[in-house]
C-alpha atoms as a PDB file:
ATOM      1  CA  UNK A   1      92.861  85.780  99.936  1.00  0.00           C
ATOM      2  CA  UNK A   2      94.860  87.367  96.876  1.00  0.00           C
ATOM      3  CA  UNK A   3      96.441  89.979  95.617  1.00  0.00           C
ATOM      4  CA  UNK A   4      96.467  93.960  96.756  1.00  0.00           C
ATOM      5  CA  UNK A   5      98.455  96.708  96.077  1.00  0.00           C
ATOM      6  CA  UNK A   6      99.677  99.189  98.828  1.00  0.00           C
ATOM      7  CA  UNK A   7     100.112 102.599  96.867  1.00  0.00           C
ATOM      8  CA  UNK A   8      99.611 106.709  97.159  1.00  0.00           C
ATOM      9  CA  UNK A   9     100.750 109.410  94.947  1.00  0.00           C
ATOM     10  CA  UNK A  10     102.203 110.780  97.829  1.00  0.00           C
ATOM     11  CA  UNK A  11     105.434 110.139  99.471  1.00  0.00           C
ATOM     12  CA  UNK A  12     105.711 110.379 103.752  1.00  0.00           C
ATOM     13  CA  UNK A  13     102.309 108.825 104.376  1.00  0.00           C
ATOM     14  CA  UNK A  14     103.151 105.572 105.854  1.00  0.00           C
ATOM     15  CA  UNK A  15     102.342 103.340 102.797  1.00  0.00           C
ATOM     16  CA  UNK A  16     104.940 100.929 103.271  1.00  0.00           C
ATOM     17  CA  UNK A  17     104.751 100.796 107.311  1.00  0.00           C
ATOM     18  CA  UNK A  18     101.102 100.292 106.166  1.00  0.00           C
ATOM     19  CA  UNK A  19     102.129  97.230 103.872  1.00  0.00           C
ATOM     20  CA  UNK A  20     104.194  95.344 106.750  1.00  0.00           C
ATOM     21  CA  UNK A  21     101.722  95.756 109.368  1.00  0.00           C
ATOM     22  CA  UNK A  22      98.808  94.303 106.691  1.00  0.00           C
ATOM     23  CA  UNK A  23     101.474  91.655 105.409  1.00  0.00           C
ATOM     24  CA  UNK A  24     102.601  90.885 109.207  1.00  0.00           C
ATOM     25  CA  UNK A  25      98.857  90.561 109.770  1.00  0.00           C
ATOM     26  CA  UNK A  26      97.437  88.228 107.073  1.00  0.00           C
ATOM     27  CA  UNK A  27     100.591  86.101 108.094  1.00  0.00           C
ATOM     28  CA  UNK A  28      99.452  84.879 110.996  1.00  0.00           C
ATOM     29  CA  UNK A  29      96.844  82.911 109.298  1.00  0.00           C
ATOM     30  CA  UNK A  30      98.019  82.293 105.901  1.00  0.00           C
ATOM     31  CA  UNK A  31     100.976  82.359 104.469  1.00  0.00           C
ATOM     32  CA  UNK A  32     101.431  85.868 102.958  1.00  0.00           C
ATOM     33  CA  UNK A  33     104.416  87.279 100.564  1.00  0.00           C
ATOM     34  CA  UNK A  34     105.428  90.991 100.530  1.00  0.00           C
ATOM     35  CA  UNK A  35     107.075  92.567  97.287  1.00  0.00           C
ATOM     36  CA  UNK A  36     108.821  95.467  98.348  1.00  0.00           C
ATOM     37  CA  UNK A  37     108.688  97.740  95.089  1.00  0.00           C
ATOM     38  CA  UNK A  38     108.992 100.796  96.836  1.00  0.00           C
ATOM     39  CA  UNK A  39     111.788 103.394  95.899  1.00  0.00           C
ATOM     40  CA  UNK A  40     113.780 103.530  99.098  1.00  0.00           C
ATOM     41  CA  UNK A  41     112.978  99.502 100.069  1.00  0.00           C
ATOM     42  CA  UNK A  42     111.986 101.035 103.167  1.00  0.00           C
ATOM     43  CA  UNK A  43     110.903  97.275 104.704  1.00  0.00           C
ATOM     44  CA  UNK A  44     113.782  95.609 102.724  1.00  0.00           C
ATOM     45  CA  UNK A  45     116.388  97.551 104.468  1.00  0.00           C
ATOM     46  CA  UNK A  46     115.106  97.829 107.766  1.00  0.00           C
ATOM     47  CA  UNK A  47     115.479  93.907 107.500  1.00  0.00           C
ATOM     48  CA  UNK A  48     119.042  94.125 105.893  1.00  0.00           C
ATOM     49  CA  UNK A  49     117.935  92.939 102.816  1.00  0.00           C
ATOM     50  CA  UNK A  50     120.553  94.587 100.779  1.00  0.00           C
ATOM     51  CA  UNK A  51     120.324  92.667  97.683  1.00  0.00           C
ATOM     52  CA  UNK A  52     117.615  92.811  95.197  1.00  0.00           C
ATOM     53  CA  UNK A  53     115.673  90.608  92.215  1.00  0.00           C
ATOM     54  CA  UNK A  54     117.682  89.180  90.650  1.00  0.00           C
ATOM     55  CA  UNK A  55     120.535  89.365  92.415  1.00  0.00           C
ATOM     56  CA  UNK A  56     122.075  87.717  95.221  1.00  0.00           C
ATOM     57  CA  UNK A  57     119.981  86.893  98.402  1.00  0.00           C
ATOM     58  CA  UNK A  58     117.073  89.261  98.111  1.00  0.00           C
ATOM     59  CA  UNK A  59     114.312  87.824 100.717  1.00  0.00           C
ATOM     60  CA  UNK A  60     113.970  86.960 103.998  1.00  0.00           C
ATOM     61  CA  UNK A  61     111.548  84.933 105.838  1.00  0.00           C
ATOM     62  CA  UNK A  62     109.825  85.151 109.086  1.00  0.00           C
ATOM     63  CA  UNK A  63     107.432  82.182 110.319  1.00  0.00           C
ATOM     64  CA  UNK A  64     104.541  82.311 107.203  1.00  0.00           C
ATOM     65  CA  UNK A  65     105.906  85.266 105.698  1.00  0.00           C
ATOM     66  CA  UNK A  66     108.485  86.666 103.354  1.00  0.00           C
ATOM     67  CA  UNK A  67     109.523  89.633 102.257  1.00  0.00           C
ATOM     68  CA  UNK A  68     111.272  90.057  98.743  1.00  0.00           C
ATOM     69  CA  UNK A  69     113.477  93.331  97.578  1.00  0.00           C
ATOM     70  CA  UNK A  70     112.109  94.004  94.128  1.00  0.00           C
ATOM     71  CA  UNK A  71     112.891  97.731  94.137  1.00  0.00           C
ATOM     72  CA  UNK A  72     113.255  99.077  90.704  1.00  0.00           C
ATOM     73  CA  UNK A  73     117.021  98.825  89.495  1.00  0.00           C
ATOM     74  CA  UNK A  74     118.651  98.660  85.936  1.00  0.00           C
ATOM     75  CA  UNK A  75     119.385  94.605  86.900  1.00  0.00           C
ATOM     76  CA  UNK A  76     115.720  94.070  87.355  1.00  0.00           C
ATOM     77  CA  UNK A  77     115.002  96.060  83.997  1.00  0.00           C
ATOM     78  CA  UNK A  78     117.710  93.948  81.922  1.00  0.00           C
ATOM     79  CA  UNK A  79     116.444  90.594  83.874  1.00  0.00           C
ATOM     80  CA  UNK A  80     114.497  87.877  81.020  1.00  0.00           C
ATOM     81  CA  UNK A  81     111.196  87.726  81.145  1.00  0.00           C
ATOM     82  CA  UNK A  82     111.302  84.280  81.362  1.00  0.00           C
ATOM     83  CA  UNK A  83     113.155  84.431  84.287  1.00  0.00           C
ATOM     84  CA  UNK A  84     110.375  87.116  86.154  1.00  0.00           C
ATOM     85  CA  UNK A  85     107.808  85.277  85.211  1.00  0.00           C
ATOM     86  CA  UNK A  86     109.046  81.875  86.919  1.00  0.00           C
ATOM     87  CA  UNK A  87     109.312  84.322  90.265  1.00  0.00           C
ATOM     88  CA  UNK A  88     105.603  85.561  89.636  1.00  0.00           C
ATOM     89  CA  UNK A  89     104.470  81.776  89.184  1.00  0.00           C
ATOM     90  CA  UNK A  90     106.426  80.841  92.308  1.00  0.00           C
ATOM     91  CA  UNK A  91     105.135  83.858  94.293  1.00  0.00           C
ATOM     92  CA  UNK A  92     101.341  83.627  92.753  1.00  0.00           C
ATOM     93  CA  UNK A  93     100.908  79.595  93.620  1.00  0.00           C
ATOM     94  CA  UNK A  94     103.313  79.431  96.707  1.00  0.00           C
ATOM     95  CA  UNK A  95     101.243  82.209  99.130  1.00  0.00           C
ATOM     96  CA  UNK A  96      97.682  82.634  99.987  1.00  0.00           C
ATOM     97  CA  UNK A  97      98.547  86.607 100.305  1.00  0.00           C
ATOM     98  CA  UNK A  98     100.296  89.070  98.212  1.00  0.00           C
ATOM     99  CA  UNK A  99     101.109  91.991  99.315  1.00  0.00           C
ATOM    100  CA  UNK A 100     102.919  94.701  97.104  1.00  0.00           C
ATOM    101  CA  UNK A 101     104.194  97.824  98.536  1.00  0.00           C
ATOM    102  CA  UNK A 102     104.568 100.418  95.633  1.00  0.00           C
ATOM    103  CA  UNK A 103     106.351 103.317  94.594  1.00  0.00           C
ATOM    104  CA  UNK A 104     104.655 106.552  95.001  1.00  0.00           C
ATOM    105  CA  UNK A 105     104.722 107.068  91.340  1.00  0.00           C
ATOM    106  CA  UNK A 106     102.736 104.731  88.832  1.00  0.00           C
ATOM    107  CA  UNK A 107     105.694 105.948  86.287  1.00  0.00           C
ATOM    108  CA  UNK A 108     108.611 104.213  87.639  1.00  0.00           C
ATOM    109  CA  UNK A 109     110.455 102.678  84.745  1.00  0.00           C
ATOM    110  CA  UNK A 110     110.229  99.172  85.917  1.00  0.00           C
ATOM    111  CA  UNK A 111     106.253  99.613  86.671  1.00  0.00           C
ATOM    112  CA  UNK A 112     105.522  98.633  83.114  1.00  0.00           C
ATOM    113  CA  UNK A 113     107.854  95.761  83.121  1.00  0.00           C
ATOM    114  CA  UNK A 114     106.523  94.587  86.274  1.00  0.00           C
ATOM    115  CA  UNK A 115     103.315  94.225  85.229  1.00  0.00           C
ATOM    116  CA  UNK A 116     102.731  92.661  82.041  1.00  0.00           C
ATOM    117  CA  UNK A 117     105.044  89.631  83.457  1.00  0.00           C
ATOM    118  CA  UNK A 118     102.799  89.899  86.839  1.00  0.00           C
ATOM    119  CA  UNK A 119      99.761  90.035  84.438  1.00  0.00           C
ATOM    120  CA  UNK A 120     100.969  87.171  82.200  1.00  0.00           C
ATOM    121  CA  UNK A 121     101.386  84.581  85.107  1.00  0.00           C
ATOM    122  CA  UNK A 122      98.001  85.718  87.557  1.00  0.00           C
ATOM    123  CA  UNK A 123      95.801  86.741  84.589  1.00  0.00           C
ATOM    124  CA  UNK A 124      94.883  89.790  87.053  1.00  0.00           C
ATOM    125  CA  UNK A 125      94.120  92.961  85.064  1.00  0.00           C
ATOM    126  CA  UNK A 126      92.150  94.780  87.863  1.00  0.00           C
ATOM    127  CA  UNK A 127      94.616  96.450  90.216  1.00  0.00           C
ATOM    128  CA  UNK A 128      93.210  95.885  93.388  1.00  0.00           C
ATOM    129  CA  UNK A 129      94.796  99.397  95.723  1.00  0.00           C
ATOM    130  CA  UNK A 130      94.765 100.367  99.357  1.00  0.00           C
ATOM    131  CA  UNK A 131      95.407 103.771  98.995  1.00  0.00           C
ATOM    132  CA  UNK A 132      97.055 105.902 101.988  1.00  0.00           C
ATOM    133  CA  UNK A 133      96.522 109.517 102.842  1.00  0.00           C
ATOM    134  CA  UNK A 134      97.172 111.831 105.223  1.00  0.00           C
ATOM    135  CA  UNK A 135      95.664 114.863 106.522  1.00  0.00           C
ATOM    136  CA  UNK A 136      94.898 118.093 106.311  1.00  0.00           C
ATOM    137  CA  UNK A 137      91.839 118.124 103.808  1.00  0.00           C
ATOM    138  CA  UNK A 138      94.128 119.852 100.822  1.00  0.00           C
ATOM    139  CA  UNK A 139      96.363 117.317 100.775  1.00  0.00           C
ATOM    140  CA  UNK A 140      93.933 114.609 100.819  1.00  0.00           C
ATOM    141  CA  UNK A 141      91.833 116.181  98.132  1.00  0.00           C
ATOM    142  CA  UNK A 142      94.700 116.824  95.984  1.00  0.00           C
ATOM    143  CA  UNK A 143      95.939 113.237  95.900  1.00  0.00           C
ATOM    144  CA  UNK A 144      92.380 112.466  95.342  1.00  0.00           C
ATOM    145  CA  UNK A 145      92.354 113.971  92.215  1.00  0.00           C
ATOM    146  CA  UNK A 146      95.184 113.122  90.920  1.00  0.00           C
ATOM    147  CA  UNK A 147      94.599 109.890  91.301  1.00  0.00           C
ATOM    148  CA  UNK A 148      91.398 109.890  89.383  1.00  0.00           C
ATOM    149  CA  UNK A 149      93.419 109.345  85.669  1.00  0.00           C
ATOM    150  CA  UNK A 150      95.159 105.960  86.738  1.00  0.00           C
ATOM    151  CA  UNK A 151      93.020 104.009  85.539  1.00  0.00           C
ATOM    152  CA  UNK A 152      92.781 105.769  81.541  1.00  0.00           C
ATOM    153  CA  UNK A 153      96.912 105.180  82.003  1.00  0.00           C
ATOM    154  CA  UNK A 154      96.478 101.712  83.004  1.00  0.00           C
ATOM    155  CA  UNK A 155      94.215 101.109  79.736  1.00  0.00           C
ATOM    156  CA  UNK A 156      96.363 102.816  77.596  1.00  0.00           C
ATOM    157  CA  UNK A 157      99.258 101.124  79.360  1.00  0.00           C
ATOM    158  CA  UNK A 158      98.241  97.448  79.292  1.00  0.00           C
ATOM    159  CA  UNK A 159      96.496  97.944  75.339  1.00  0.00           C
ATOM    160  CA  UNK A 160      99.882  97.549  73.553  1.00  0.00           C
ATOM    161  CA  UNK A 161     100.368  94.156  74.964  1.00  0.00           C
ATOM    162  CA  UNK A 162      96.617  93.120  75.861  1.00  0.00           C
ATOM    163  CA  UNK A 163      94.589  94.302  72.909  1.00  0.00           C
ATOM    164  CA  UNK A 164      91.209  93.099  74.842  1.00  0.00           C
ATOM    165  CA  UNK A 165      91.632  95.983  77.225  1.00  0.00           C
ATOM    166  CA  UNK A 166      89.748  98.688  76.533  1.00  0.00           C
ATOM    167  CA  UNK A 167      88.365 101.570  78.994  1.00  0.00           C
ATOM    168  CA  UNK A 168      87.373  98.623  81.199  1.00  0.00           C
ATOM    169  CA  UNK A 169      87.939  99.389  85.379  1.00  0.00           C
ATOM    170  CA  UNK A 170      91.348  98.663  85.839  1.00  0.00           C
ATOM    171  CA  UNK A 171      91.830 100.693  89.262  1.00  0.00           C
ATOM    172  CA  UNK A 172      90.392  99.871  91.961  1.00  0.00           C
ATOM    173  CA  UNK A 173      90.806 101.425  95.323  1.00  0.00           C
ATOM    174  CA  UNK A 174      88.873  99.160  97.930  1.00  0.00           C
ATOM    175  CA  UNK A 175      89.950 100.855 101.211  1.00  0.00           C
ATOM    176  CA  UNK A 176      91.226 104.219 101.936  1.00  0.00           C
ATOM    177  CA  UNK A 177      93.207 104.593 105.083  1.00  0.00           C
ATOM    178  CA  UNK A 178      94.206 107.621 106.434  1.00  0.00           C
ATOM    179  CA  UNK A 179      96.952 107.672 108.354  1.00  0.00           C
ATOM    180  CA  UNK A 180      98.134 109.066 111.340  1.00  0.00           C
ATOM    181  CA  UNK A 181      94.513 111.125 112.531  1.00  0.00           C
ATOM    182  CA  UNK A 182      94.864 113.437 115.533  1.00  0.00           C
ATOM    183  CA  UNK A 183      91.958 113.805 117.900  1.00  0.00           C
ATOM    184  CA  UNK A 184      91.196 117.373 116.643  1.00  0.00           C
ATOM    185  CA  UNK A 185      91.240 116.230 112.664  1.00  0.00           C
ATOM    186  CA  UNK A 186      87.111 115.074 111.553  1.00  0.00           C
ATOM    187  CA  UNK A 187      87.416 113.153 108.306  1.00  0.00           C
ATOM    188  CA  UNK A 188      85.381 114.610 105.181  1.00  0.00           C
ATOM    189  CA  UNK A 189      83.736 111.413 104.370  1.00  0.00           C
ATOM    190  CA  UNK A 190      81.430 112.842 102.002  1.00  0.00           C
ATOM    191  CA  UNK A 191      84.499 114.703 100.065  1.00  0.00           C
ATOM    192  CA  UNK A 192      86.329 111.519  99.623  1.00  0.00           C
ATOM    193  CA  UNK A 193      83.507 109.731  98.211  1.00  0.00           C
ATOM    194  CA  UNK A 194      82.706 112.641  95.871  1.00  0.00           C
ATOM    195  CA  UNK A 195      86.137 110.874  93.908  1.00  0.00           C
ATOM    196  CA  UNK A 196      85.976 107.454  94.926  1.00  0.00           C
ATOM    197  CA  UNK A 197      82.790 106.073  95.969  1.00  0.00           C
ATOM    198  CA  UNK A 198      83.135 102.919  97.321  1.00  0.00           C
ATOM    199  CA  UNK A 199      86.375 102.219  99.185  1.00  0.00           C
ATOM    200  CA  UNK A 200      85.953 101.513 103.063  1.00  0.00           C
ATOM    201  CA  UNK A 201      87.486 104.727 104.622  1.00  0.00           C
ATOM    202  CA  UNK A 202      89.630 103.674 107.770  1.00  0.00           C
ATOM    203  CA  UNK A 203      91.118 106.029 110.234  1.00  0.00           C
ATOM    204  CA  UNK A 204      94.170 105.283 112.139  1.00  0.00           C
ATOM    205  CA  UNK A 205      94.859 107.546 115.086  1.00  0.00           C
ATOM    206  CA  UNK A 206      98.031 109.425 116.040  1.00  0.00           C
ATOM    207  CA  UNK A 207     100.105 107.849 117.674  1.00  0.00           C
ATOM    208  CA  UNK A 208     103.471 108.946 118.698  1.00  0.00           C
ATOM    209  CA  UNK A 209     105.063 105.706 119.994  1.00  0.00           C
ATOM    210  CA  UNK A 210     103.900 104.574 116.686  1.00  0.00           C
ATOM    211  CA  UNK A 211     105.542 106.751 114.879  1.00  0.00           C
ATOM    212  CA  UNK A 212     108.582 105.540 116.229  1.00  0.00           C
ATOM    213  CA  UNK A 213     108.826 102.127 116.192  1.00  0.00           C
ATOM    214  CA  UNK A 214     106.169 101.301 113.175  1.00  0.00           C
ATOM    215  CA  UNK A 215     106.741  98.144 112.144  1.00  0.00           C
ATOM    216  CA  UNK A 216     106.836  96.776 115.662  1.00  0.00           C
ATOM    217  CA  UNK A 217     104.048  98.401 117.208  1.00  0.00           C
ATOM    218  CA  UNK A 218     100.509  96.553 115.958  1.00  0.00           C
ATOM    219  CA  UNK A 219      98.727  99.265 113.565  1.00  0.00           C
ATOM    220  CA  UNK A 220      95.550 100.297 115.198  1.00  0.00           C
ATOM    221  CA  UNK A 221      92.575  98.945 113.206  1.00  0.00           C
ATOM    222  CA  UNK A 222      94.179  96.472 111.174  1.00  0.00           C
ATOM    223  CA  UNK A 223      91.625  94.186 112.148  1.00  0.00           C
ATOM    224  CA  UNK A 224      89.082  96.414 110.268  1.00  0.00           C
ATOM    225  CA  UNK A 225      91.228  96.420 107.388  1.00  0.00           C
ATOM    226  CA  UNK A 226      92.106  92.601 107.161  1.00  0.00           C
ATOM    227  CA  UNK A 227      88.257  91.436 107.870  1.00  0.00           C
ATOM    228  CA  UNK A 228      87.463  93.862 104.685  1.00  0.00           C
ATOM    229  CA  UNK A 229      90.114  92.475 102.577  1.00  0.00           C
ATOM    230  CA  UNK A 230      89.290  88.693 103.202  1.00  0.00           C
ATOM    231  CA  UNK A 231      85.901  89.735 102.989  1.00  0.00           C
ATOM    232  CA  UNK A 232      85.788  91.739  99.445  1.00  0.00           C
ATOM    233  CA  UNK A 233      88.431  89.063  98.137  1.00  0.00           C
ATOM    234  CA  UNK A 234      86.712  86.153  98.817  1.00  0.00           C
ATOM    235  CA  UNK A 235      83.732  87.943  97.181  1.00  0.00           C
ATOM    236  CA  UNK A 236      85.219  88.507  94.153  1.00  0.00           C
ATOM    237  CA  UNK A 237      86.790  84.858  93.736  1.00  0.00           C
ATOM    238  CA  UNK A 238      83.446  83.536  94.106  1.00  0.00           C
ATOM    239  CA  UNK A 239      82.148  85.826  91.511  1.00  0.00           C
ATOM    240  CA  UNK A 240      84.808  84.730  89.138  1.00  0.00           C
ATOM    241  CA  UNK A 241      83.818  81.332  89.409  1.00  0.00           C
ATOM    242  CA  UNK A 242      80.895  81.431  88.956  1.00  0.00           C
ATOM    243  CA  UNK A 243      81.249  83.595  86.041  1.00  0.00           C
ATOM    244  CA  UNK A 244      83.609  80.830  84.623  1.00  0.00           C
ATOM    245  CA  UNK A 245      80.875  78.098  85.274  1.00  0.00           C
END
């Protein structure tokens, strides 16, 4: 399928139970790697994977898929490049999927790092988001617009390394998912799209068992989700190759 990022300027939403249950997903018919990059290692820990890149034992594998702790740490900013970029090649030709669960902030001080090795070994520039929310409306607006500059700091980001970039689309935000909908809560369809116009928007209901036992408990809709991704992947392979012909 490729490569998708799990992110959200906001921190509580769900975006890494979101990750797992996509990753978990996609593993059952491919095999699928997850990069935990989040700031707590939310999935890394709840699998008591204490170490992390490049350190120690910092994966784990379960049937097709595995999940690797690459949260942010002064070891992984002091780590060769050469030596990140030999994970990347492994990770990139070794798995069908790749699924990265990110830090709520795009300013993380190993973000950069990160991706200009990441870049270097996939030749990926667009970064290809599933972006969680939740409600109420404020909340969801706010995020909204906060996230509309990412992709002018992804430009200016990636120019002092890739000189060929320039104020091309860099971000891009292919399904929405808001999380954790009660019955009472109507989604403003028509407000989201007024920021980004063409993600698929996917609700997933409240659920309190859920909420307790998330990354055991199948997300509801994650078949919507996973027939999208395979579907707007595939897509966009195809397009590249044919460009390339």
């Amino acid at each position: 399928m490729g490569v998708v990022n799990v992110t959200s300027l906001k921190g509580g939403v769900g975006k890494s139970t979101i990750s797992y249950q996509i990753a978990k997903e996609l593993s059952k018919y491919q095999p699928t790697i997850l990069i935990d990059r989040s700031l707590s290692t939310t999935i890394s820990s709840h699998f008591g994977i204490k170490d992390k890149f490049p350190r120690g034992i910092y994966w784990k594998d379960f049937d097709s898929l595995r999940v690797v702790n690459m949260g942010c740490s002064p070891e992984f900013l002091s780590a060769d490049d050469k030596h990140l970029m030999e994970e990347f090649k492994k990770y990139y030709f070794s798995y069908e999927n790749i699924v990265i669960d990110n830090p709520s902030l795009f300013t993380d001080e190993c973000f950069e790092k990160f991706l200009y090795n990441w870049i270097l070994i996939t030749n990926e520039f667009t970064y290809r988001a599933i972006v969680v929310l939740t409600p109420p409306d404020d909340i969801i607006e706010y995020t909204l617009r906060m996230m509309l500059p990412i992709n002018d700091f992804l430009n200016d980001l990636l120019k002092k390394k890739f000189p060929i970039i320039d104020k091309v689309k860099l971000f891009n935000p292919i399904i929405i998912v808001i999380n954790q909908v009660k019955s009472d809560y109507q989604i403003n369809y028509e407000k989201i799209r007024k920021y980004f116009r063409d993600p698929l928007i996917v609700p997933v209901p409240f659920n309190k068992e859920y909420l307790e036992n998330p990354l055991e408990i199948e997300l509801p809709n994650i078949d919507i989700i996973i027939e999208y991704l395979s579907m707007k992947i595939t897509a966009n392979k195809y397009t590249k190759q044919m460009n390339s012909d």
